[in-house]
Protein backbone atom coordinates (compact mmCIF):
# COMPACT_ATOMS: atom_id res chain seq x y z
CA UNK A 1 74.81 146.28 54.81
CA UNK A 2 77.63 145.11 56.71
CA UNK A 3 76.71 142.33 59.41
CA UNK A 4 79.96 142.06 61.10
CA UNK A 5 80.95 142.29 65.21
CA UNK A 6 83.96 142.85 66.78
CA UNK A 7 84.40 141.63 69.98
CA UNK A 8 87.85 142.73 72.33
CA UNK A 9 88.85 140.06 74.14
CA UNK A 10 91.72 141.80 75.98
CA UNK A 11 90.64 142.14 79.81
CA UNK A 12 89.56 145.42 80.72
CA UNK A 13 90.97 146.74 84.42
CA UNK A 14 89.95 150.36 83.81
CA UNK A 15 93.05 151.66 85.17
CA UNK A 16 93.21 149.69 87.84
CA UNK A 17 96.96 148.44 89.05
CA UNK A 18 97.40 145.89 91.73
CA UNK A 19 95.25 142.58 93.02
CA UNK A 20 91.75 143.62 92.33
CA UNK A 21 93.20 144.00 88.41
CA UNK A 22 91.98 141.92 86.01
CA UNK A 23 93.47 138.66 85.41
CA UNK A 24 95.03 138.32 81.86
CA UNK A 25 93.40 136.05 79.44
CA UNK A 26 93.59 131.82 80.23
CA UNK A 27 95.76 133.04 83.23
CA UNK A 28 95.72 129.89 85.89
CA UNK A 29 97.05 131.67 88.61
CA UNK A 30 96.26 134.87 90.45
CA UNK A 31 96.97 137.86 88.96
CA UNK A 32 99.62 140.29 90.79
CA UNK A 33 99.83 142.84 89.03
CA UNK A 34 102.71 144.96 87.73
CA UNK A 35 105.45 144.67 89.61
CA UNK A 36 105.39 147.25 92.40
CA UNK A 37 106.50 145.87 95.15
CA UNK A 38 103.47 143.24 94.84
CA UNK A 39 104.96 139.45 95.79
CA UNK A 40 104.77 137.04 92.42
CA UNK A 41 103.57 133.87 93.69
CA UNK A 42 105.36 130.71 91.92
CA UNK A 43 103.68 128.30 90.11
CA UNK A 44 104.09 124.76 92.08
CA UNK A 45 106.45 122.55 90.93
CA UNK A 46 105.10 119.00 89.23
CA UNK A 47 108.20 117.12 88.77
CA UNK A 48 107.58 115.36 86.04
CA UNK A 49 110.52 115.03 83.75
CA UNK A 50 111.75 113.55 87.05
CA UNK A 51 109.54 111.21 87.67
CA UNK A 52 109.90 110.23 83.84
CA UNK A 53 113.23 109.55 84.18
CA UNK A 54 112.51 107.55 87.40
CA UNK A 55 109.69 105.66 85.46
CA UNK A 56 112.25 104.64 82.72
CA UNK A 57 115.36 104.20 84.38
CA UNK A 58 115.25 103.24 87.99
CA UNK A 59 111.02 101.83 89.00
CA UNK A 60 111.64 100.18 92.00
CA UNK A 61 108.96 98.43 92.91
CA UNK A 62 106.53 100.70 90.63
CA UNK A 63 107.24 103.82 92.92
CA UNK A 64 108.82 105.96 89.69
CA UNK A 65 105.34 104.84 87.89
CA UNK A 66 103.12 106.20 90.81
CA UNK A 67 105.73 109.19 90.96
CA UNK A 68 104.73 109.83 87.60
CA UNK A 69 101.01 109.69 88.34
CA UNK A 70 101.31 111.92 91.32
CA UNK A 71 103.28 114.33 88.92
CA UNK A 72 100.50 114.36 86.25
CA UNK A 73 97.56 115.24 88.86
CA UNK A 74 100.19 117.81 90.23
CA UNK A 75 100.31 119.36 86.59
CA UNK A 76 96.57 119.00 85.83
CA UNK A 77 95.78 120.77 89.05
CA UNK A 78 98.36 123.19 88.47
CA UNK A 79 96.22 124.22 85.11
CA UNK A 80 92.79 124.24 86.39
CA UNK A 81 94.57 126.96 88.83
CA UNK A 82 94.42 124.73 92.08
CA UNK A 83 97.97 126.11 93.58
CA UNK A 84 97.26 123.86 97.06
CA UNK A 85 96.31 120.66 95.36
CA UNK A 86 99.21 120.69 92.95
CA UNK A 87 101.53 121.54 95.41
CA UNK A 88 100.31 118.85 97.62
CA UNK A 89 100.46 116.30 94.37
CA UNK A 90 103.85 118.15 93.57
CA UNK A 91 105.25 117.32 96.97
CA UNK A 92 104.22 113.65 97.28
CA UNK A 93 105.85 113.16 93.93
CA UNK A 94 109.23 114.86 95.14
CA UNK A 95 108.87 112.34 97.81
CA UNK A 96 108.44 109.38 95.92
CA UNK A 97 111.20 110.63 93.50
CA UNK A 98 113.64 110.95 96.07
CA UNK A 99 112.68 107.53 97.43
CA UNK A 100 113.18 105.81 94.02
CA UNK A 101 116.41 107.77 93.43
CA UNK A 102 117.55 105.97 97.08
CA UNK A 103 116.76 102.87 96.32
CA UNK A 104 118.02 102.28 92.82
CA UNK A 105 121.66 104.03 94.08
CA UNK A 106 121.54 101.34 97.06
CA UNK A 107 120.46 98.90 94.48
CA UNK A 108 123.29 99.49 92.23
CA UNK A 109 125.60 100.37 95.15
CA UNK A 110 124.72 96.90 96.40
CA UNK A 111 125.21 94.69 92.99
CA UNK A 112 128.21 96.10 92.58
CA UNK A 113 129.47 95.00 95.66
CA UNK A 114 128.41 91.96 95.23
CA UNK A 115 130.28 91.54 92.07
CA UNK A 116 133.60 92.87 93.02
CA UNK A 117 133.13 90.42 96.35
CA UNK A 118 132.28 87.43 94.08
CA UNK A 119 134.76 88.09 91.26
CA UNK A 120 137.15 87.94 94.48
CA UNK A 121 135.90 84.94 95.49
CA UNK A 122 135.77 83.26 92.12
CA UNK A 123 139.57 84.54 91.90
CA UNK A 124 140.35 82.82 95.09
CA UNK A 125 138.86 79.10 93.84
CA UNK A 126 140.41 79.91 90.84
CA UNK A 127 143.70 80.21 92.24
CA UNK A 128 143.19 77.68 95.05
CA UNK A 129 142.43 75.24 92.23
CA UNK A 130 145.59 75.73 90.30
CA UNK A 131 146.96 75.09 93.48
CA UNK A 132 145.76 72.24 93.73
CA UNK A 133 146.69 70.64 90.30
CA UNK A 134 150.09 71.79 91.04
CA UNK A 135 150.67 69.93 94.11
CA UNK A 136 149.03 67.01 92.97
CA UNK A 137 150.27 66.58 89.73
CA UNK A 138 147.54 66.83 87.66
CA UNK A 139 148.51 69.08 84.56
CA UNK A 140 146.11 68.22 82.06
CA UNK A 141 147.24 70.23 79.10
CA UNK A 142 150.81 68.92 79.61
């Protein structure tokens, strides 16, 4: 006696075509459809390779670590099929992405400033100091 059972697990629309088709198998989003003329709607965006790179590279102030948080709830969201929430999660870590990004170009906008100003300056007391041993006399090495 054979005591086996097959079960299909491929959805089963019955012909239909369109939105009241059956979503396909672990399918997070809603199902379109073929496409006739039926709008695909995207999957939101998490940003997180972003926000890794902003972790690793340029956390200012912690902001590419919270990015990164924001971007994991965006992603988790985004599989439990909860388009709103992880596009609101995706969105706030844009934000805080493009707020890190800012600040670390101003950052290193600003310390290189600084050192071209104060390698001028140090020039300038350089100079000003060979100056001085010049008019004064005072050649040490000679």
């Amino acid at each position: 006696m054979d005591s086996s059972v097959s079960i299909d697990l491929q959805p089963c629309d019955r012909g239909k075509v369109g939105p009241s088709a059956a979503a396909p198998p672990y399918s997070t989003y809603p199902y379109t459809g073929p496409a006739q003329g039926f709008p695909v709607q995207q999957p939101p965006r998490d940003f997180v390779l972003w926000s890794l790179f902003n972790t690793i590279f340029c956390n200012v102030c912690c902001l590419g670590f919270t990015a990164l948080a924001f971007s994991f709830k965006a992603r988790d969201r985004k599989v439990l099929g909860d388009a709103d929430g992880a596009g609101s999660y995706g969105k706030t870590a844009k934000c805080l992405n493009i707020v890190v990004l800012v600040l670390s170009l101003l950052t290193l906008v600003l310390i290189i400033i600084l050192f071209a100003t104060g390698a001028v300056a140090a020039s300038k007391v350089v100079q000003h100091d060979n100056q001085y041993r010049n008019n004064y006399g005072m050649n040490y090495g000679n």
